[in-house]
PDB file of N, CA and C in Angstrom:
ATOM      1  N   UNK A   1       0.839  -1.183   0.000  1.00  0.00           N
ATOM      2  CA  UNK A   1       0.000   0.000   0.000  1.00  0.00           C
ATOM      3  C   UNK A   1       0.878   1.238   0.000  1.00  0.00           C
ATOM      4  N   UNK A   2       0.542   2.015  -0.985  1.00  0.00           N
ATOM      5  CA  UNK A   2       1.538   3.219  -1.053  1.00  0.00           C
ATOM      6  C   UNK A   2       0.252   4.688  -0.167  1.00  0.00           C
ATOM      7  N   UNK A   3       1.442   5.490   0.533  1.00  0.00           N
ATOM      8  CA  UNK A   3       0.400   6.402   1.360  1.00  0.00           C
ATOM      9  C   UNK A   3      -0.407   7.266   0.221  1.00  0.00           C
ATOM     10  N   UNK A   4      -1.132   8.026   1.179  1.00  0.00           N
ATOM     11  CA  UNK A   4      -2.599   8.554  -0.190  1.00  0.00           C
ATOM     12  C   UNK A   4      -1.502   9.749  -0.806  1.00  0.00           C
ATOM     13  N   UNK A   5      -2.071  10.829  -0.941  1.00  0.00           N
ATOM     14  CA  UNK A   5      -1.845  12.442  -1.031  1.00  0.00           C
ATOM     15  C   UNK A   5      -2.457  13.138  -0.035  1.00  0.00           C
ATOM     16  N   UNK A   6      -3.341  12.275   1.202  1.00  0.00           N
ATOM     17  CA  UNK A   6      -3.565  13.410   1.985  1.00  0.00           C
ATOM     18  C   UNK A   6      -2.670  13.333   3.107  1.00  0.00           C
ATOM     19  N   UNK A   7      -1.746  12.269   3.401  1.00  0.00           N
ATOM     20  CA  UNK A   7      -0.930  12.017   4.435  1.00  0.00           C
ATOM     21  C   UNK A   7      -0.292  10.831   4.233  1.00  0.00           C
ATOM     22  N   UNK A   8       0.898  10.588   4.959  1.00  0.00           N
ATOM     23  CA  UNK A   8       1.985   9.445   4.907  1.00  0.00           C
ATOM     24  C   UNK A   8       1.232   8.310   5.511  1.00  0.00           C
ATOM     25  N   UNK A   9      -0.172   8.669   6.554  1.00  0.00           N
ATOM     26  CA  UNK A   9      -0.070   7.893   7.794  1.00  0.00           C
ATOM     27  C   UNK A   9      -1.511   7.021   7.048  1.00  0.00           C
ATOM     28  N   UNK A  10      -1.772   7.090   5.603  1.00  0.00           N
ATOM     29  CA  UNK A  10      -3.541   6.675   5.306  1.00  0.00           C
ATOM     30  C   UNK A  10      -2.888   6.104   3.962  1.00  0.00           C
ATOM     31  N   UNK A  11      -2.950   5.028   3.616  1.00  0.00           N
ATOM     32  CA  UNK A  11      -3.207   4.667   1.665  1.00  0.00           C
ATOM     33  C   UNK A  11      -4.214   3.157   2.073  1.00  0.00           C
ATOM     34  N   UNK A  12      -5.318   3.894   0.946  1.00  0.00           N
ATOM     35  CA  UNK A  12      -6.292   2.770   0.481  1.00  0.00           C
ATOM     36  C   UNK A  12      -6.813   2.237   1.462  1.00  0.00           C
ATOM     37  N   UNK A  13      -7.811   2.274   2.224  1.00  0.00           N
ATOM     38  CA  UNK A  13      -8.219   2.124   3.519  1.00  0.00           C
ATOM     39  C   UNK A  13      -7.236   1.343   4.324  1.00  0.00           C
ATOM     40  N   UNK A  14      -5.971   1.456   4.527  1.00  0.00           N
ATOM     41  CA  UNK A  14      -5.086   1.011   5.415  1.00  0.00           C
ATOM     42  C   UNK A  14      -4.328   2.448   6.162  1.00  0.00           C
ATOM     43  N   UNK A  15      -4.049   1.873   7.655  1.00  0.00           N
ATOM     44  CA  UNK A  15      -3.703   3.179   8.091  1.00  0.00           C
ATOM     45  C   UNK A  15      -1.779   2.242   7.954  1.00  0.00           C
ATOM     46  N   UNK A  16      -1.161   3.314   8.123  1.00  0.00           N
ATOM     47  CA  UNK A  16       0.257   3.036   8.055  1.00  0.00           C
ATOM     48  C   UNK A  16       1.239   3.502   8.962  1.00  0.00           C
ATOM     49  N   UNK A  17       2.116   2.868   9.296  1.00  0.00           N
ATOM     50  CA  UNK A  17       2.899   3.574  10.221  1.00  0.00           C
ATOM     51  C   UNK A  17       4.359   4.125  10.017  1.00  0.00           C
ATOM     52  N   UNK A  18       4.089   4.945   8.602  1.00  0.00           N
ATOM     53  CA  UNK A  18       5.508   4.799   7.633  1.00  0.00           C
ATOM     54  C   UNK A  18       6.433   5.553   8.645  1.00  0.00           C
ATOM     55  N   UNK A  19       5.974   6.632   9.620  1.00  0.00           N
ATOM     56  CA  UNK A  19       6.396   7.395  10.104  1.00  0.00           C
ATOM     57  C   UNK A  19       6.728   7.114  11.886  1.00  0.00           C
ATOM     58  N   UNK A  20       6.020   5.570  12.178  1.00  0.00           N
ATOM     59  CA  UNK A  20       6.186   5.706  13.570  1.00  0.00           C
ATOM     60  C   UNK A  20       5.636   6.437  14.552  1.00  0.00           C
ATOM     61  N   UNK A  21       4.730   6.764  14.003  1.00  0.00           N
ATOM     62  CA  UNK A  21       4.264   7.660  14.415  1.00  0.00           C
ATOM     63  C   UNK A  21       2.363   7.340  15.706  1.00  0.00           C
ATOM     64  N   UNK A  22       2.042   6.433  14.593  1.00  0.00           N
ATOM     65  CA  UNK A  22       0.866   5.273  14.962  1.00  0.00           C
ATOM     66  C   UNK A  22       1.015   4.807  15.565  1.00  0.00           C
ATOM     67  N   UNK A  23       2.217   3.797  15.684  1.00  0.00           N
ATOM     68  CA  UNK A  23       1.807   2.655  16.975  1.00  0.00           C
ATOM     69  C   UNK A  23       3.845   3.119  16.957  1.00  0.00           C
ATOM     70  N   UNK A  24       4.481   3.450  18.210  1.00  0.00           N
ATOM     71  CA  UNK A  24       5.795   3.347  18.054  1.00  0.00           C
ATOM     72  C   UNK A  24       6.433   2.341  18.132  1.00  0.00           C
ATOM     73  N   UNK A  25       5.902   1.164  19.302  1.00  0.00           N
ATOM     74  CA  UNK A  25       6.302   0.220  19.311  1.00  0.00           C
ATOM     75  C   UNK A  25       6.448  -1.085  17.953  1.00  0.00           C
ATOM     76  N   UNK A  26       5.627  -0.154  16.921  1.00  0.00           N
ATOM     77  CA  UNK A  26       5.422  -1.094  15.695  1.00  0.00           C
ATOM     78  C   UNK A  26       6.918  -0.806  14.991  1.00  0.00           C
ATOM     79  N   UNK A  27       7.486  -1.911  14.050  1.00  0.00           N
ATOM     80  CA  UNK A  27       8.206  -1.470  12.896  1.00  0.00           C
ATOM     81  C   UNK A  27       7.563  -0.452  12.126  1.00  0.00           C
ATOM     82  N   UNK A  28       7.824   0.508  11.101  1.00  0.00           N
ATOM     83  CA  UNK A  28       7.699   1.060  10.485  1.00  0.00           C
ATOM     84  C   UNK A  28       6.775   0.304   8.900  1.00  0.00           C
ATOM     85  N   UNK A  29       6.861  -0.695   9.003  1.00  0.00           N
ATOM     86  CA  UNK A  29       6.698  -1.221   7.985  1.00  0.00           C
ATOM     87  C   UNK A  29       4.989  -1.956   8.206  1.00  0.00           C
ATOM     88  N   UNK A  30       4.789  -1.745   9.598  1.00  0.00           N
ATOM     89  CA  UNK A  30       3.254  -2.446   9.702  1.00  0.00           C
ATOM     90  C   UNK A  30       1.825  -1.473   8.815  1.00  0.00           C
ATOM     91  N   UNK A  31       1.387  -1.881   9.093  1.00  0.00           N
ATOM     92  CA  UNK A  31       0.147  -1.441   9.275  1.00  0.00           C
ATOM     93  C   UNK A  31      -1.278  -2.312   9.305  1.00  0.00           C
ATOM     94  N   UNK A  32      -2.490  -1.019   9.901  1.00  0.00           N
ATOM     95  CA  UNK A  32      -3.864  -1.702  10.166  1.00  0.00           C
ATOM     96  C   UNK A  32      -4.605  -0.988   9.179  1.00  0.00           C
ATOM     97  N   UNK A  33      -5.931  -1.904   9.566  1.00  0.00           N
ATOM     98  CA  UNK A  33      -6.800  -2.319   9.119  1.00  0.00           C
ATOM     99  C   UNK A  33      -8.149  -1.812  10.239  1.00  0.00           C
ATOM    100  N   UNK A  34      -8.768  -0.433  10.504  1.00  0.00           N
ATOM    101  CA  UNK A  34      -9.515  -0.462  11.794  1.00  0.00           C
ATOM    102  C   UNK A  34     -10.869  -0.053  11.456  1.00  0.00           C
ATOM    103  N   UNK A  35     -12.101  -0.945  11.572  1.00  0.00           N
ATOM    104  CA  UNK A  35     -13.249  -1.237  11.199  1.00  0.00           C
ATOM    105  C   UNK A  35     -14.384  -0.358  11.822  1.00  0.00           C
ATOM    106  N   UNK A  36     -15.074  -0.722  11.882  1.00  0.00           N
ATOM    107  CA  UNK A  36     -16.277  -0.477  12.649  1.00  0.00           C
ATOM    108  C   UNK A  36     -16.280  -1.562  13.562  1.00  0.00           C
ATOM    109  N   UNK A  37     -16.950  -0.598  15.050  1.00  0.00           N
ATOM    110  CA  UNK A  37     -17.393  -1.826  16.021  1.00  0.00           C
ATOM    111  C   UNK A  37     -15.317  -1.878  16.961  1.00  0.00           C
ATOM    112  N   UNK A  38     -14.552  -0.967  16.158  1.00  0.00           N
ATOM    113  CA  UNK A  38     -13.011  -1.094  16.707  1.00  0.00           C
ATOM    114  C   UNK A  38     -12.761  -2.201  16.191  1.00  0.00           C
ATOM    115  N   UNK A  39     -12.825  -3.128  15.201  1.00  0.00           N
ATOM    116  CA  UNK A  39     -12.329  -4.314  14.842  1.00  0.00           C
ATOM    117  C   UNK A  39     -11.032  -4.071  14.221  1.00  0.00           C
ATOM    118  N   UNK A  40     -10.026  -4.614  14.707  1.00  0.00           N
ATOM    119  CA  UNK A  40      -8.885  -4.149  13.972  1.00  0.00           C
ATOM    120  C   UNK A  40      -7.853  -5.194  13.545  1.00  0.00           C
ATOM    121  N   UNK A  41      -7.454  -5.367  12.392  1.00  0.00           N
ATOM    122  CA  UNK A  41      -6.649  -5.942  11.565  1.00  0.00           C
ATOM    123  C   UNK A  41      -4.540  -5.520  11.726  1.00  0.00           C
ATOM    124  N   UNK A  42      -4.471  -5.701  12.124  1.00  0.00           N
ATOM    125  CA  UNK A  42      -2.402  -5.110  12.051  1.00  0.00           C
ATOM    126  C   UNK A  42      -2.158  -6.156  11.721  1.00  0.00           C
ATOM    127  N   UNK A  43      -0.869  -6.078  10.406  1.00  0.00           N
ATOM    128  CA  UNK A  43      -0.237  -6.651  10.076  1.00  0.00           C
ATOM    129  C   UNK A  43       1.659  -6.019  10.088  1.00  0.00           C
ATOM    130  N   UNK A  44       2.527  -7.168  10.225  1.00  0.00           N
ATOM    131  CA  UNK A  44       3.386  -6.961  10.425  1.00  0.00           C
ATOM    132  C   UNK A  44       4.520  -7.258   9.757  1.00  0.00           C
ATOM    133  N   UNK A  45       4.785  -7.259   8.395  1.00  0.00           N
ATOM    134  CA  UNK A  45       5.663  -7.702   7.529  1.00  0.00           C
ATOM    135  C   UNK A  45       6.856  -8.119   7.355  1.00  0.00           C
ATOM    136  N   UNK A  46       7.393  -7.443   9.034  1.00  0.00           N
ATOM    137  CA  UNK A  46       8.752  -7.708   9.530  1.00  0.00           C
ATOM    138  C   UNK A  46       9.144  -8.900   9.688  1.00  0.00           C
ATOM    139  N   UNK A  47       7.577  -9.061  10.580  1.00  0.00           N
ATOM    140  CA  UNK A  47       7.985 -10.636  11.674  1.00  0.00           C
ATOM    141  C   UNK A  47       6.649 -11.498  11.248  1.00  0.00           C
ATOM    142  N   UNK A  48       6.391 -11.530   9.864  1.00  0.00           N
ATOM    143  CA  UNK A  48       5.470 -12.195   9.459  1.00  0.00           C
ATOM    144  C   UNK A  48       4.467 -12.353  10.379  1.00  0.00           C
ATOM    145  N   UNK A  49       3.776 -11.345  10.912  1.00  0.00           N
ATOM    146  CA  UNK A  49       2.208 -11.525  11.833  1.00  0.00           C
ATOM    147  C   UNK A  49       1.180 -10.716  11.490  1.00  0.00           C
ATOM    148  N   UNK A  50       0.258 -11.607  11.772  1.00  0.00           N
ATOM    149  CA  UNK A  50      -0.828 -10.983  11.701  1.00  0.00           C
ATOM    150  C   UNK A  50      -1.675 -11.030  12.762  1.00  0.00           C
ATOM    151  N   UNK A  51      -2.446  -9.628  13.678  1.00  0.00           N
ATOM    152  CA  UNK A  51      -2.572  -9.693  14.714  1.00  0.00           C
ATOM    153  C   UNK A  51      -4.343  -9.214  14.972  1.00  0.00           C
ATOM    154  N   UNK A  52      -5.018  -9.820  14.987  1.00  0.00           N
ATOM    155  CA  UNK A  52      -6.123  -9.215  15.145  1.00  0.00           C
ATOM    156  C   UNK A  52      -7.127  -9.282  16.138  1.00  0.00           C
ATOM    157  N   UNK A  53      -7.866  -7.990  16.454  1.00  0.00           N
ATOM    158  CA  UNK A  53      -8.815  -7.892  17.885  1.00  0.00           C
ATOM    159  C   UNK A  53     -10.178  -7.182  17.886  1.00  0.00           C
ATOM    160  N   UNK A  54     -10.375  -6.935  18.699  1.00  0.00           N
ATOM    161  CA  UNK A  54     -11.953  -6.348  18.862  1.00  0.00           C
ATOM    162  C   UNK A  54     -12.211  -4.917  19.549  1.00  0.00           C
ATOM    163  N   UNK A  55     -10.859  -4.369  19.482  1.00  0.00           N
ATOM    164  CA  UNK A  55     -10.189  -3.448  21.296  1.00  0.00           C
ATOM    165  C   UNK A  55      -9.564  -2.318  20.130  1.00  0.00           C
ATOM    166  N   UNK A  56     -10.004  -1.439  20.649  1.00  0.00           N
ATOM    167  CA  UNK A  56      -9.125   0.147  20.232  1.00  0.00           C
ATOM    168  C   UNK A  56      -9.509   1.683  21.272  1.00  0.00           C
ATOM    169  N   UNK A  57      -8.508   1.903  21.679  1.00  0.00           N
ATOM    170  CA  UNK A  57      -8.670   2.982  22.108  1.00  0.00           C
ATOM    171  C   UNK A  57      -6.773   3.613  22.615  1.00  0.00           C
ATOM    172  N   UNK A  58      -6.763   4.044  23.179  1.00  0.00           N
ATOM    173  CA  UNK A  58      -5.069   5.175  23.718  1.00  0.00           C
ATOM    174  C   UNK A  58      -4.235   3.801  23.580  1.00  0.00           C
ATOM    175  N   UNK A  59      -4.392   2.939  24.035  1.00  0.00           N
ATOM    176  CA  UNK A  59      -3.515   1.512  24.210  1.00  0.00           C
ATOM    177  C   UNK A  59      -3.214   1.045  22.829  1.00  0.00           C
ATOM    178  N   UNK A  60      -3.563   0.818  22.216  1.00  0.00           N
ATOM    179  CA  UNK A  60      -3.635  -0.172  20.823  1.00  0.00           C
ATOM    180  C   UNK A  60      -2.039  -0.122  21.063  1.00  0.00           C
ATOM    181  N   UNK A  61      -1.022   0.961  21.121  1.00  0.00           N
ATOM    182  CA  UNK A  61       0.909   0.655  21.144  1.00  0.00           C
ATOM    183  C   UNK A  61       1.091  -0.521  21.926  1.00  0.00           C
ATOM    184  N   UNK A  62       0.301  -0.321  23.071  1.00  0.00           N
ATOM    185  CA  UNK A  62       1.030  -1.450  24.315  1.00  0.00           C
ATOM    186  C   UNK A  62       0.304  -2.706  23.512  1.00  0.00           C
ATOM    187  N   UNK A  63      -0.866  -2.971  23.503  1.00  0.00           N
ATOM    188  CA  UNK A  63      -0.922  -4.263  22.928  1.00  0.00           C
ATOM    189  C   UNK A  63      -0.208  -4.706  21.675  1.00  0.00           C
ATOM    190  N   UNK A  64       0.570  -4.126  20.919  1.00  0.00           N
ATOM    191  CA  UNK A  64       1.114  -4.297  19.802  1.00  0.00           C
ATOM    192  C   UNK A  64       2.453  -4.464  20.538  1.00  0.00           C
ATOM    193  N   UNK A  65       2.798  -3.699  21.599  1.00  0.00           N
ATOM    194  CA  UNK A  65       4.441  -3.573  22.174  1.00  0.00           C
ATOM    195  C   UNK A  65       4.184  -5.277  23.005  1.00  0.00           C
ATOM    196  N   UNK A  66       3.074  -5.337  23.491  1.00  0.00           N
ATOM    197  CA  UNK A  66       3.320  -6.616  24.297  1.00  0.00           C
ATOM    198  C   UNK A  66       3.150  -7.842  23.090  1.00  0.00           C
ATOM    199  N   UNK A  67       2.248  -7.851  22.268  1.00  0.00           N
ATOM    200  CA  UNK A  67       2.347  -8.979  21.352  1.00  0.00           C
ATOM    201  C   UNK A  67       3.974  -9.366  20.993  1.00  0.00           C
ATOM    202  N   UNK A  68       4.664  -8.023  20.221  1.00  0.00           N
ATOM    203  CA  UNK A  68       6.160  -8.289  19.840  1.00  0.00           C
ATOM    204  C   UNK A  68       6.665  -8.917  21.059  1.00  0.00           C
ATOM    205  N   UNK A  69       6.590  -8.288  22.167  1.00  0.00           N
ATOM    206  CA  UNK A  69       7.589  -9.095  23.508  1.00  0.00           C
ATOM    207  C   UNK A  69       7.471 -10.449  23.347  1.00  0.00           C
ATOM    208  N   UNK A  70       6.559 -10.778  23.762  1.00  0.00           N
ATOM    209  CA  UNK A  70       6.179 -12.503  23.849  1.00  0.00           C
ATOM    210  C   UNK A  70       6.310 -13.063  22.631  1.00  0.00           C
ATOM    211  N   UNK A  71       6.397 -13.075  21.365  1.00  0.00           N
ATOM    212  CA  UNK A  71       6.576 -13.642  20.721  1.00  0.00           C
ATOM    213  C   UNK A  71       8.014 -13.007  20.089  1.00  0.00           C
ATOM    214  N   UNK A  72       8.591 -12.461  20.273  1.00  0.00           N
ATOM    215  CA  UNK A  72      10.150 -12.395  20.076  1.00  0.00           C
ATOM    216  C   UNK A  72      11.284 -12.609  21.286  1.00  0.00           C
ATOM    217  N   UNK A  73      10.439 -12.450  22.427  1.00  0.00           N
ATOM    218  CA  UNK A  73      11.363 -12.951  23.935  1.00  0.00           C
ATOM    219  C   UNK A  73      12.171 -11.993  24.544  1.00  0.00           C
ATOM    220  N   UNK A  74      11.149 -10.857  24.001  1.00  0.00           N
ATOM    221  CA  UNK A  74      12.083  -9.370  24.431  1.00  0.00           C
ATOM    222  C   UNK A  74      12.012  -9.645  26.087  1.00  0.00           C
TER     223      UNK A  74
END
């Protein structure tokens, strides 16, 4: 997904985190997918994952920072 023209952080209904800016704890290279109802899709291209939930609000970093922990053994 390449970003739109209205910002780095939006292309094609995917939000992106080209900038780090979204989730910090993410690589740069992720991005979501966030629905209606907060259903949300992240994918992670780094570490081949795909992570998905039902939950969005100020947190969405930490659950993305704690998914990487436990499954990389930070």
């Amino acid at each position: 997904t390449q970003a739109s023209a209205h910002g780095p952080d939006y292309g094609y209904l995917w939000w992106l985190n080209t900038k780090g800016k979204q989730w910090p704890s993410a690589p740069k290279s992720s991005f979501a997918a966030i629905g209606n109802g907060s259903n949300i899709i992240w994918i992670d291209p780094e570490h081949d994952l795909v992570v998905v939930w039902r939950w969005h609000g100020p947190f969405m970093d930490g659950v993305i920072q704690r998914t990487l922990a436990a499954i990389l053994d930070k």
